[in-house]
Structures are given as structure tokens and as C-alpha cells.
N, C-alpha and C. Protein backbone atom coordinates (compact mmCIF):
# COMPACT_ATOMS: atom_id res chain seq x y z
N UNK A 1 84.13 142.59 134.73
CA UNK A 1 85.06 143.63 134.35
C UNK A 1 86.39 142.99 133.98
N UNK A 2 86.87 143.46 132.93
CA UNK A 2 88.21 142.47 132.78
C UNK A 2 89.24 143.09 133.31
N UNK A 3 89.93 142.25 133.67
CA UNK A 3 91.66 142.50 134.53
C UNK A 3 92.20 143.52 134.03
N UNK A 4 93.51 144.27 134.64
CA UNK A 4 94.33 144.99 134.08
C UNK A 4 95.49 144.57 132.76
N UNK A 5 95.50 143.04 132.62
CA UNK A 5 96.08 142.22 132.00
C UNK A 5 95.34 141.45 130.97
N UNK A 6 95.82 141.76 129.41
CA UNK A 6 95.09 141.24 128.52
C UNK A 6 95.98 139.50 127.86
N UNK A 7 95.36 138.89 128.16
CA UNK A 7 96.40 137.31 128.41
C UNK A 7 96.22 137.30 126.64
N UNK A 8 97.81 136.54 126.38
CA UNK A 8 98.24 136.28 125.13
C UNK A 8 97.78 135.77 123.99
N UNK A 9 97.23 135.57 122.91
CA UNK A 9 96.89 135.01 122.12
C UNK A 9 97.14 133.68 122.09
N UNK A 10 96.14 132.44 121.94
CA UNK A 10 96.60 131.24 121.83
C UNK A 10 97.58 130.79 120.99
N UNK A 11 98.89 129.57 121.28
CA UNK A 11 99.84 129.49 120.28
C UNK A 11 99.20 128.75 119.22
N UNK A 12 97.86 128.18 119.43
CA UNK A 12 97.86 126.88 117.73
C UNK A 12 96.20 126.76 118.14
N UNK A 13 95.65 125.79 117.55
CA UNK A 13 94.35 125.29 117.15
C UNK A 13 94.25 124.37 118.22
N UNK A 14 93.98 124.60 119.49
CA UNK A 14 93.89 123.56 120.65
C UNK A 14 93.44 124.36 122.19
N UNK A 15 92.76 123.75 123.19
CA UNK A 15 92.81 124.26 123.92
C UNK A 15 93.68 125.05 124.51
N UNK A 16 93.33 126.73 125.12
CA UNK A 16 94.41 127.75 125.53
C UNK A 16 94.74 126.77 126.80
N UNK A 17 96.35 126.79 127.45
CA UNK A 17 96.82 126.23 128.08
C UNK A 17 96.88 127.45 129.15
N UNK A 18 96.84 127.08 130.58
CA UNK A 18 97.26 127.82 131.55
C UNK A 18 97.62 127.37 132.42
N UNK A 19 98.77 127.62 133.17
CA UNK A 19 99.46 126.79 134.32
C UNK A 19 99.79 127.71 135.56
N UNK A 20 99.15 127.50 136.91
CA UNK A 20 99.15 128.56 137.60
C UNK A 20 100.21 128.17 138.58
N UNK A 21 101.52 128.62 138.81
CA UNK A 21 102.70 128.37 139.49
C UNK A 21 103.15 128.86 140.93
N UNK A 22 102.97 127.89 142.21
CA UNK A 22 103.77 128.51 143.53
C UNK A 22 105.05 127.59 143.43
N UNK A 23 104.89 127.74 144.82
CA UNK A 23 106.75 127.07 145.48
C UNK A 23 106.32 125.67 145.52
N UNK A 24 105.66 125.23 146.40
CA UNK A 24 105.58 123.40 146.47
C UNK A 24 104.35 122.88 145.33
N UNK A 25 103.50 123.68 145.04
CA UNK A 25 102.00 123.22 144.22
C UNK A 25 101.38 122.51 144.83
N UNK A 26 100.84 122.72 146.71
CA UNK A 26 100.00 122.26 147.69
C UNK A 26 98.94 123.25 147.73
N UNK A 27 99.37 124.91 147.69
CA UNK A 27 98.29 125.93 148.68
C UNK A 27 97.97 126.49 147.24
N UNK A 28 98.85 127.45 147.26
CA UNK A 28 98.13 128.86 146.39
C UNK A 28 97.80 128.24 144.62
N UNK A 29 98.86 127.92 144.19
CA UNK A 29 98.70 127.15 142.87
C UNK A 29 97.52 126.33 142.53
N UNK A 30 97.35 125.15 143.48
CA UNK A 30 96.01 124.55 143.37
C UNK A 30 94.94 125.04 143.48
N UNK A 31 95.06 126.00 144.47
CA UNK A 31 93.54 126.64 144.75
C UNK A 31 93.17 127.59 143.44
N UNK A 32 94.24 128.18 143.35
CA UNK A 32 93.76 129.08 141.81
C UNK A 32 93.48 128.27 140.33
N UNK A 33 93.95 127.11 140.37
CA UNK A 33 93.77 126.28 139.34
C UNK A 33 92.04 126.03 139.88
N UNK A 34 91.53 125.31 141.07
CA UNK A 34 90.48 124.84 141.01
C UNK A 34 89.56 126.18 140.72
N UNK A 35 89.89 126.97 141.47
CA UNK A 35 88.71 128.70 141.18
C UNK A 35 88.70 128.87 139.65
N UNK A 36 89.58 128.49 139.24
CA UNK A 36 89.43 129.72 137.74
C UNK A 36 88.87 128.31 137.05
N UNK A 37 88.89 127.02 137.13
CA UNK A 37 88.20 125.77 136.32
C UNK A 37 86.58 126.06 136.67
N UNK A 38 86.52 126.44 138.03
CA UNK A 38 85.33 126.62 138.29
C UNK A 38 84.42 128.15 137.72
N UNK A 39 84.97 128.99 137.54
CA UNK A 39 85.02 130.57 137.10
C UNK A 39 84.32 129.89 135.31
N UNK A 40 85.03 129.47 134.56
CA UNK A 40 85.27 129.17 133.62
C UNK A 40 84.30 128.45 132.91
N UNK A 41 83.90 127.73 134.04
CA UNK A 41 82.61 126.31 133.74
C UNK A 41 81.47 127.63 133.75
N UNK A 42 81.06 128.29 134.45
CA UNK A 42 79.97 129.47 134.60
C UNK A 42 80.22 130.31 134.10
N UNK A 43 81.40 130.68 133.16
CA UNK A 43 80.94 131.86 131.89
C UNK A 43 80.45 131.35 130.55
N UNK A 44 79.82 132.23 130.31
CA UNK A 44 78.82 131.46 129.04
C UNK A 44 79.35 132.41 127.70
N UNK A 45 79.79 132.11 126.49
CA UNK A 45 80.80 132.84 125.88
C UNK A 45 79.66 132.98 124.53
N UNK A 46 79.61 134.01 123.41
CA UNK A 46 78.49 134.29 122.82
C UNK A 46 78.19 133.03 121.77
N UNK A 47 78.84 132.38 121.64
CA UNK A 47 78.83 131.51 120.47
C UNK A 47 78.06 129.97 121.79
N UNK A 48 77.75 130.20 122.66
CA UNK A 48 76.71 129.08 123.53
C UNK A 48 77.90 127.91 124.49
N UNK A 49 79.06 127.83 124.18
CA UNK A 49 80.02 127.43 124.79
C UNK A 49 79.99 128.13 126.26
N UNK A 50 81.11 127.24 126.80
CA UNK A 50 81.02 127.98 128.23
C UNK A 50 82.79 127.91 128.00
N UNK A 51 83.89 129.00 129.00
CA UNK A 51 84.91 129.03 128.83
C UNK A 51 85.68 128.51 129.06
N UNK A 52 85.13 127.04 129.55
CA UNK A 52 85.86 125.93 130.22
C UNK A 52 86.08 125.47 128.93
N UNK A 53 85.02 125.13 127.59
CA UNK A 53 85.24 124.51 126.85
C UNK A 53 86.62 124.29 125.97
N UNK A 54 87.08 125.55 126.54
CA UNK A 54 88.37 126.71 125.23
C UNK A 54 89.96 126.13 125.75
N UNK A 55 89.91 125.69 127.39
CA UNK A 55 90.71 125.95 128.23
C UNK A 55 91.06 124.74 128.89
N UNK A 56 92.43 124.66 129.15
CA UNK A 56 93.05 123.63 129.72
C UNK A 56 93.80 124.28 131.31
N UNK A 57 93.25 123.81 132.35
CA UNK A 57 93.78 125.01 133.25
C UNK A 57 94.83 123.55 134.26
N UNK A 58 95.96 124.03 134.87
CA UNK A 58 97.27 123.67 135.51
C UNK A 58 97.71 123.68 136.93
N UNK A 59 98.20 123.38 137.40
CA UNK A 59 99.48 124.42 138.39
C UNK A 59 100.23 123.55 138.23
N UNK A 60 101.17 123.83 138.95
CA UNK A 60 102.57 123.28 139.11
C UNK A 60 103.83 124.21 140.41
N UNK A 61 104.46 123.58 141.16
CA UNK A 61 105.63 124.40 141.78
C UNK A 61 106.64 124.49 141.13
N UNK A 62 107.56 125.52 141.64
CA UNK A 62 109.11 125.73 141.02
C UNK A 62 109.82 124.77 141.89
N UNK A 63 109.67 124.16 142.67
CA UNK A 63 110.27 122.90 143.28
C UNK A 63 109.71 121.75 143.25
N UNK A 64 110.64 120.76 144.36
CA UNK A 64 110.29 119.28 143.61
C UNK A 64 109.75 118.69 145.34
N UNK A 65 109.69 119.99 146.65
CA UNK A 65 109.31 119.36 147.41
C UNK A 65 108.16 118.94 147.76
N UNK A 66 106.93 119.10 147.49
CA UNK A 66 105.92 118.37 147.81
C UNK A 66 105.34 116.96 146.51
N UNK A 67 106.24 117.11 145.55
CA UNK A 67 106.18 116.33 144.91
C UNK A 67 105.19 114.86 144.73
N UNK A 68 104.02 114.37 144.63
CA UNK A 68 103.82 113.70 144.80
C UNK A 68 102.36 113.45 145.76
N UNK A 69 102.06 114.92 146.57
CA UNK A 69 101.41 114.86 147.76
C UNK A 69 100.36 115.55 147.46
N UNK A 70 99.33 115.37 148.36
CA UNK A 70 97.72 116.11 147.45
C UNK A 70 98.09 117.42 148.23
N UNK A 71 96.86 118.37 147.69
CA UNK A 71 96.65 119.74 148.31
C UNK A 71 96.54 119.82 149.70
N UNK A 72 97.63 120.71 150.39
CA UNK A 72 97.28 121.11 151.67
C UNK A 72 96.30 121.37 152.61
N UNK A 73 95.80 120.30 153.16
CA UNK A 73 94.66 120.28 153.67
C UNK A 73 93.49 121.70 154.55
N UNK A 74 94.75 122.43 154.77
CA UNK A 74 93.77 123.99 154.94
C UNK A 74 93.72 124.67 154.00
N UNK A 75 94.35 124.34 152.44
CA UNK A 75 94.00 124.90 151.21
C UNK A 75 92.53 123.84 150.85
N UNK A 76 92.55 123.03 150.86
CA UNK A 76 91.42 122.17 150.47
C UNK A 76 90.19 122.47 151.13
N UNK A 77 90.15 122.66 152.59
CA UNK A 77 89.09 123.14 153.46
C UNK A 77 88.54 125.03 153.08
N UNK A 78 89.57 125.10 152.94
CA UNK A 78 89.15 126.68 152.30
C UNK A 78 88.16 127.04 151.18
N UNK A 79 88.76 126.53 150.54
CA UNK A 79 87.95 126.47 148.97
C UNK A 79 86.78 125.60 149.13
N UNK A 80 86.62 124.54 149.96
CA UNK A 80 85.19 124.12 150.22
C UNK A 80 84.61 125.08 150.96
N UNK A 81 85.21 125.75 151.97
CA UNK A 81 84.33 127.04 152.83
C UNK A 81 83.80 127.73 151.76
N UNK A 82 84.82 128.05 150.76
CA UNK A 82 84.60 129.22 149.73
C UNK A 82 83.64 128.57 148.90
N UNK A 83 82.95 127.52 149.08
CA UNK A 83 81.95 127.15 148.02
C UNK A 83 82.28 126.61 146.56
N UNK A 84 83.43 125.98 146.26
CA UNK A 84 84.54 125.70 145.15
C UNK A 84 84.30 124.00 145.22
N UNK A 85 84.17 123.03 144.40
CA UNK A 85 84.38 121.80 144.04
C UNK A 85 85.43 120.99 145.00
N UNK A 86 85.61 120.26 145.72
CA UNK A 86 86.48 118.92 146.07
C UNK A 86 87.01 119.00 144.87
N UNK A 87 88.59 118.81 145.10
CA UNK A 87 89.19 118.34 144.00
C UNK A 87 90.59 117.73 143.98
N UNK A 88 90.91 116.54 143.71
CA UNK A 88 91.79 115.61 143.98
C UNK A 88 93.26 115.96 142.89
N UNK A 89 94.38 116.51 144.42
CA UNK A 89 95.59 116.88 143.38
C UNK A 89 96.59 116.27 143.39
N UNK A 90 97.94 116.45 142.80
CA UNK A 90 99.03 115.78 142.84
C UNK A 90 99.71 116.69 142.74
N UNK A 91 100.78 117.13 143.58
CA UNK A 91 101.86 118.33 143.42
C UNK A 91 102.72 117.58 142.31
N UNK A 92 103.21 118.50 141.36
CA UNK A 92 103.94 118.37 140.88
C UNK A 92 104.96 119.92 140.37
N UNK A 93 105.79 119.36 140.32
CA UNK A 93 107.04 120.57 139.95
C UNK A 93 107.24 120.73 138.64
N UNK A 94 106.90 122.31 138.27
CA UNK A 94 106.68 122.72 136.52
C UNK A 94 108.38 122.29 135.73
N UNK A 95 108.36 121.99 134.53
CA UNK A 95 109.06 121.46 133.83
C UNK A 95 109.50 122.56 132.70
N UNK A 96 110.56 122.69 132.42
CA UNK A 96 110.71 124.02 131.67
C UNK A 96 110.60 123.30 129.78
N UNK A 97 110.38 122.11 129.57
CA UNK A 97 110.30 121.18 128.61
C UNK A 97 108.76 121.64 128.32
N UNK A 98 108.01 122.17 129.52
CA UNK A 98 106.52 122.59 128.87
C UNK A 98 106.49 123.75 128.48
N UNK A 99 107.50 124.71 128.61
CA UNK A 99 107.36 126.31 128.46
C UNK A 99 106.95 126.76 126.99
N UNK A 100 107.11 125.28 125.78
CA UNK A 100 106.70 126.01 124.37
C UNK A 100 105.22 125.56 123.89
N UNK A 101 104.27 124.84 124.98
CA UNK A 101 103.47 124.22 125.32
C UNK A 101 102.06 125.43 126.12
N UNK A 102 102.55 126.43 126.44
CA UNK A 102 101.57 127.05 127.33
C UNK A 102 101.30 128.30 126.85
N UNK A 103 100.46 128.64 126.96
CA UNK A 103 100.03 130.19 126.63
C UNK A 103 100.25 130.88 127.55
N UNK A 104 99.94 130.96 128.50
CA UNK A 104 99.71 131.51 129.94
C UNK A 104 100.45 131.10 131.14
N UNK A 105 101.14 131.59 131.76
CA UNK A 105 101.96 131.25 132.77
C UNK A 105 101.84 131.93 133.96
N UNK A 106 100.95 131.36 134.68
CA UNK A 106 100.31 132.74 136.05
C UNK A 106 101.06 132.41 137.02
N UNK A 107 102.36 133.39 138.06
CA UNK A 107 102.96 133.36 138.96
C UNK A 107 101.99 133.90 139.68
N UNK A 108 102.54 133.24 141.80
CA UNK A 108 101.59 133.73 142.45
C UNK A 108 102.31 134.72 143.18
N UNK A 109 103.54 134.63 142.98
CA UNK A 109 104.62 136.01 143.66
C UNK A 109 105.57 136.13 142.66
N UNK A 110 106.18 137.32 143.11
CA UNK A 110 107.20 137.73 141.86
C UNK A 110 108.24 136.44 142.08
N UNK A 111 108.77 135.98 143.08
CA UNK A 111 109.64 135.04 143.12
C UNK A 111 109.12 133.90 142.02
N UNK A 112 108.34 133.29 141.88
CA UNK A 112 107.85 132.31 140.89
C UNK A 112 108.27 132.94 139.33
N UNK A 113 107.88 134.34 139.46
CA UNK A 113 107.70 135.07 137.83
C UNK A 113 109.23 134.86 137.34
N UNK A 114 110.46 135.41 138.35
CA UNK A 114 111.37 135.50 138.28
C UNK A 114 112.50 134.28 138.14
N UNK A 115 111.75 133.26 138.37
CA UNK A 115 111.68 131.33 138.71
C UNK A 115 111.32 130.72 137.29
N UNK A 116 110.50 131.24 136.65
CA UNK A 116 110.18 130.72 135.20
C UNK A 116 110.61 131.52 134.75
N UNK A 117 111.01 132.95 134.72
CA UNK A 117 111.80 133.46 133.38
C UNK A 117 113.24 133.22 133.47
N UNK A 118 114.18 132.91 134.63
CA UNK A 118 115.22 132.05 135.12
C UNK A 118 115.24 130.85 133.82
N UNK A 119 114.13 130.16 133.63
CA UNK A 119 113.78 128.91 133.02
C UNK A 119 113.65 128.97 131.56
N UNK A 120 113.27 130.25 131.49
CA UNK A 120 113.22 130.64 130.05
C UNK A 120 112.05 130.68 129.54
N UNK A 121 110.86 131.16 130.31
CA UNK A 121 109.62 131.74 129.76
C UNK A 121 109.60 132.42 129.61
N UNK A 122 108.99 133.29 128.41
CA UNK A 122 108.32 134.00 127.34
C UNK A 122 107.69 134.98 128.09
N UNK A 123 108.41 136.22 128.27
CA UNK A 123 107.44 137.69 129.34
C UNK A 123 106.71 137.55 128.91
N UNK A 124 106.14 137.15 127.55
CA UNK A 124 104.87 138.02 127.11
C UNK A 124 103.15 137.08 127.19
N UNK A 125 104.30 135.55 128.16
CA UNK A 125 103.19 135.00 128.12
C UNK A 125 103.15 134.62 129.74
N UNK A 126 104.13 135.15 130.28
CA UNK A 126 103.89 135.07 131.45
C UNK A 126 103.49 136.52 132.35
N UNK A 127 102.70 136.34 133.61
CA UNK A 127 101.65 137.47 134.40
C UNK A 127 101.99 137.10 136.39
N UNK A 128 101.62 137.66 136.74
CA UNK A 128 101.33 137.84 138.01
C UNK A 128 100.08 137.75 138.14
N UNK A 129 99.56 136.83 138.75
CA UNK A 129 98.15 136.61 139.31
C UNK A 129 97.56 138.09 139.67
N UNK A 130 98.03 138.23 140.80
CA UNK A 130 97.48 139.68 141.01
C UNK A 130 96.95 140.70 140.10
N UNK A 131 97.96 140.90 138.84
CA UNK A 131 98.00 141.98 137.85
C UNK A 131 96.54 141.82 137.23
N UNK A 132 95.74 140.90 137.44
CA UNK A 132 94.15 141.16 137.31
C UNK A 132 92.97 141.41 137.82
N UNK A 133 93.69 141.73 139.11
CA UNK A 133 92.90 142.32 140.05
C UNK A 133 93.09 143.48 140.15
N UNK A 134 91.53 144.35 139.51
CA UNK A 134 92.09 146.20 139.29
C UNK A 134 91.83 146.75 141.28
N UNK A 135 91.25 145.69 141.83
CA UNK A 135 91.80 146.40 143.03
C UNK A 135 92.77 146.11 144.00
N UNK A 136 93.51 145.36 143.35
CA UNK A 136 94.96 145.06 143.99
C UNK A 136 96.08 146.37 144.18
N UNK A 137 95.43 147.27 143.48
CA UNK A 137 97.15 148.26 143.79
C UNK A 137 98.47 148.10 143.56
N UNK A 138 98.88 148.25 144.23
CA UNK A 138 100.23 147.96 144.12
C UNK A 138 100.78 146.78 144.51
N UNK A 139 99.96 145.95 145.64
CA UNK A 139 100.55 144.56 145.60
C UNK A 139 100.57 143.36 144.61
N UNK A 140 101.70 142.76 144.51
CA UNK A 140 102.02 142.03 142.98
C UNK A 140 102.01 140.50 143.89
N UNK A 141 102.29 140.29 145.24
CA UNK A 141 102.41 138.88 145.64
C UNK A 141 100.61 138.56 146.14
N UNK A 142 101.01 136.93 146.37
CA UNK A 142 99.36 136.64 146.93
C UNK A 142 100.58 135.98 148.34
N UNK A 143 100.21 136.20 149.11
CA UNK A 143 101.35 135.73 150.48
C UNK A 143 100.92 134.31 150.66
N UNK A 144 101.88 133.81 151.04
CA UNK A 144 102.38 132.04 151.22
C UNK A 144 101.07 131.84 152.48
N UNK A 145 100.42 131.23 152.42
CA UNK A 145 99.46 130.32 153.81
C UNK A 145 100.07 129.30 154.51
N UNK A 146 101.07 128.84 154.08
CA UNK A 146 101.67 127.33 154.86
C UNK A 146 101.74 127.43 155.60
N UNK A 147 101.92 128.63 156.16
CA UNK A 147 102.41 128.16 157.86
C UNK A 147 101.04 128.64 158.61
N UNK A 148 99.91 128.95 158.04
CA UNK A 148 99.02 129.68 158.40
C UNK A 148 97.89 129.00 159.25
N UNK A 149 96.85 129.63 159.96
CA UNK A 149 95.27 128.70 160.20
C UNK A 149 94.49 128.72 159.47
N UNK A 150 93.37 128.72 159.42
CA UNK A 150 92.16 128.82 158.72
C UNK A 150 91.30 129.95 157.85
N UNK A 151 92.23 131.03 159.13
CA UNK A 151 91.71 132.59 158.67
C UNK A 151 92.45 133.10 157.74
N UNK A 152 94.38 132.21 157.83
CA UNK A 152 95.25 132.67 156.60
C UNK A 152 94.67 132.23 155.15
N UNK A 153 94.24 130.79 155.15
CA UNK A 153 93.92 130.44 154.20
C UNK A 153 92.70 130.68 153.31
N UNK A 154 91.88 131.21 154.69
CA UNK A 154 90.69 131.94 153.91
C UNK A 154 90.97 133.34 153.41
N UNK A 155 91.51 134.12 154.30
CA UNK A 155 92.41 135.50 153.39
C UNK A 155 92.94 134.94 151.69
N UNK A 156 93.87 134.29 151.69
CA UNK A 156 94.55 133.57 150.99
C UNK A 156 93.38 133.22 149.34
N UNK A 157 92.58 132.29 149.93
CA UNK A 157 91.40 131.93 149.07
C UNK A 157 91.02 133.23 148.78
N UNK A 158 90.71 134.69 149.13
CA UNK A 158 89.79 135.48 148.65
C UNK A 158 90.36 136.29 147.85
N UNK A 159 92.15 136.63 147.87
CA UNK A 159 92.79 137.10 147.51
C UNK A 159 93.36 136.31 145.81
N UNK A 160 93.14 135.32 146.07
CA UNK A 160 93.47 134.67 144.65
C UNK A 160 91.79 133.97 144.04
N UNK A 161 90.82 134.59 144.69
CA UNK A 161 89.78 135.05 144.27
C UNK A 161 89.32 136.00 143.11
N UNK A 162 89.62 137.10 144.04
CA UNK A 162 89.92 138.33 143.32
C UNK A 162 90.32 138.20 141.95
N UNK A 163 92.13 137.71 141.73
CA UNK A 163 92.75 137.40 140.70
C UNK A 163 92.31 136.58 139.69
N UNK A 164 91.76 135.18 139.69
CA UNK A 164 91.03 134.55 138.62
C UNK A 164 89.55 134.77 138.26
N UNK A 165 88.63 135.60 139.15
CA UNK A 165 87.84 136.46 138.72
C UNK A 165 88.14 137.06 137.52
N UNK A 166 89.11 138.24 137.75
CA UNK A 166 90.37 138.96 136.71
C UNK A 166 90.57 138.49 135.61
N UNK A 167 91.19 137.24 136.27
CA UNK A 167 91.58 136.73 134.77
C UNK A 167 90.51 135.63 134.27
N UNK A 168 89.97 135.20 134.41
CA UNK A 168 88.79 134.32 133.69
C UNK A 168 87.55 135.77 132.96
N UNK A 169 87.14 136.85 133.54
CA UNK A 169 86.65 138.30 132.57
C UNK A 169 87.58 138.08 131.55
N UNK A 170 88.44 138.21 131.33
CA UNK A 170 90.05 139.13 130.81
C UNK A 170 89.89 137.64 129.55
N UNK A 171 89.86 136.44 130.12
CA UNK A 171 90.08 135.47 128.98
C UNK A 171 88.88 135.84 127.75
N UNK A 172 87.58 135.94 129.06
CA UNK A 172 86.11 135.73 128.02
C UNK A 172 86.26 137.08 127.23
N UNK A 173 86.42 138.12 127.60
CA UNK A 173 86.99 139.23 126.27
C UNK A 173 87.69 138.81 125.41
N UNK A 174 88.87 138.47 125.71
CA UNK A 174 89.72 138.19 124.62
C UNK A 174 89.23 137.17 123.93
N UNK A 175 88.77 136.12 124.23
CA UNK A 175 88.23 134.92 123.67
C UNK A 175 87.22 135.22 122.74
N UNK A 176 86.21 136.22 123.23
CA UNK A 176 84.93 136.65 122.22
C UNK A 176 85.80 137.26 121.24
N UNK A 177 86.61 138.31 121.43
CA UNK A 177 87.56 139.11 120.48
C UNK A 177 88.22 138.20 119.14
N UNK A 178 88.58 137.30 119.84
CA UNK A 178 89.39 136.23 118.83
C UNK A 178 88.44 135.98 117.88
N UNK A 179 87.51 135.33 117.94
CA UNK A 179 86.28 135.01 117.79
C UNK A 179 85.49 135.55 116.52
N UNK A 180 85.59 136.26 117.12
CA UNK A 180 84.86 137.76 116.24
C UNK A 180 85.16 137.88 115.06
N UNK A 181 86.71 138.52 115.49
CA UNK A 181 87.11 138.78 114.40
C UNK A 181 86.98 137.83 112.59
């Protein structure tokens, strides 16, 4: 079923870019980058491609503190609970030098959304994770795990579940759409 959010038209002849943005780029950011690479590899798009083929997927933090350091180790254990790929990261802090570079700009709380358009991204290419989850309601944040146990981070994992579910439907529409036409 696709999201409530129909993601932007690609800017040029190259893989669609997507960069999924928290505070340090240890917990929520990485984990949604590895789900939706993985989401992506298993949709099969009509032309025999799969939607990984189309797609360049990201994260990055609005800060520079974890800079350098792999994924938070109860974000990493999670997503293996959750049945998701090992996957070897490097925090790094988003660069506003990439903002004419991306199609897609997925915040994981409004603070991030409000953090890159501060920066000077493009509303129309930036979203709230959430906003593709039609059973999210009214909540727009995915809540911080850092300080959390096992059960936060697995909440955490299912909740930004939900969301690149959302948005990986939401791409393969639009993507066939493009397509098509």
C-alpha cells in the first residue's frame, strides 16, 4: 500500500538519492537506511529490476557528535533481531553542500525536518519518516532509543519499520509511474 507521501521526482538521469537524517547518525538514521536498502532489494519493479537498482539510500546526523563511530550497538542488535542484514557504519554529520544532490530528505523527528530546512532544504523534497505510515496518525516523531534497552530499540526498529515499508511502496509507485509514462 503506498504511504501517505508521494516522494519527489528524481532531479537528473542517475540513481534517486535518499538520505535518512537523526541527531548523532548511530540509532534511528542507520537503522532506517539499512531497512529500506533491504525493503528495496525485495521489490521487484515491472520492467524485472528490483528497487534497489534505481536507488542510492544514506543517513547522516544534524551533528558532528558521533562522528566517526559505528552504529549503536542496541540499534545494530535490533535490526538483527528484526531479521535485517549486519551492516558496517560510519556516523557521519549531513552537509548542507549535499542538499542540491538529493531527492529525498527523510527526517526522523520534526526537530531534524526543521534542522535541514534551517540549512536550506527544499520542502518539497524533504518528509517525515512517519508521514508514510497510514497508521501512524497523528504522530510525526519516531522517539530517540539512546538512552533506551532492548525493548526501546526494538519498539524503535518496528516503528521506523512501519515508515520505510511506506516509503519503499510509495517509491515503487512512483517509480513504475515515471516509467510508464
Amino acid at each position: 500500500m503506498p504511504g501517505l507521501v508521494v516522494p519527489p521526482d528524481p532531479i537528473g538521469n542517475r540513481p534517486y538519492r535518499i538520505v535518512f537524517v537523526c541527531t548523532g547518525n548511530i540509532c534511528r538514521s542507520p537503522m532506517a537506511e539499512v531497512m529500506t536498502r533491504s525493503l528495496a532489494a525485495s521489490t521487484e519493479l515491472g520492467d524485472g529490476t528490483t528497487l534497489t537498482d534505481h536507488l542510492e539510500v544514506r543517513s547522516a546526523g544534524t551533528g558532528p557528535w558521533h562522528e566517526g563511530e559505528p552504529m549503536h550497538e542496541l540499534a545494530s542488535a535490533a535490526l538483527v533481531r528484526g531479521g535485517y542484514p549486519d551492516h558496517r557504519h560510519v556516523a557521519h554529520q549531513f552537509k548542507p553542500s549535499q542538499l542540491s544532490r538529493i531527492d529525498l530528505m527523510v527526517a526522523l523527528d520534526r526537530r531534524h525536518q526543521q534542522t535541514l530546512r534551517g540549512l536550506g532544504a527544499d520542502p518539497g523534497r524533504l518528509a517525515l519518516l512517519r508521514a508514510f505510515d497510514p497508521a501512524s496518525g497523528a504522530a510525526a516523531d519516531v522517539p530517540d532509543p539512546y538512552y533506551g534497552d532492548d525493548a526501546v530499540f526494538d519498539d524503535c526498529r518496528d516503528t521506523i519499520a512501519a515508515g520505510c515499508t511506506g516509503l519503499v511502496a510509495s517509491l515503487a509507485a512512483h517509480w513504475e509511474s515515471l516509467w510508464a509514462a
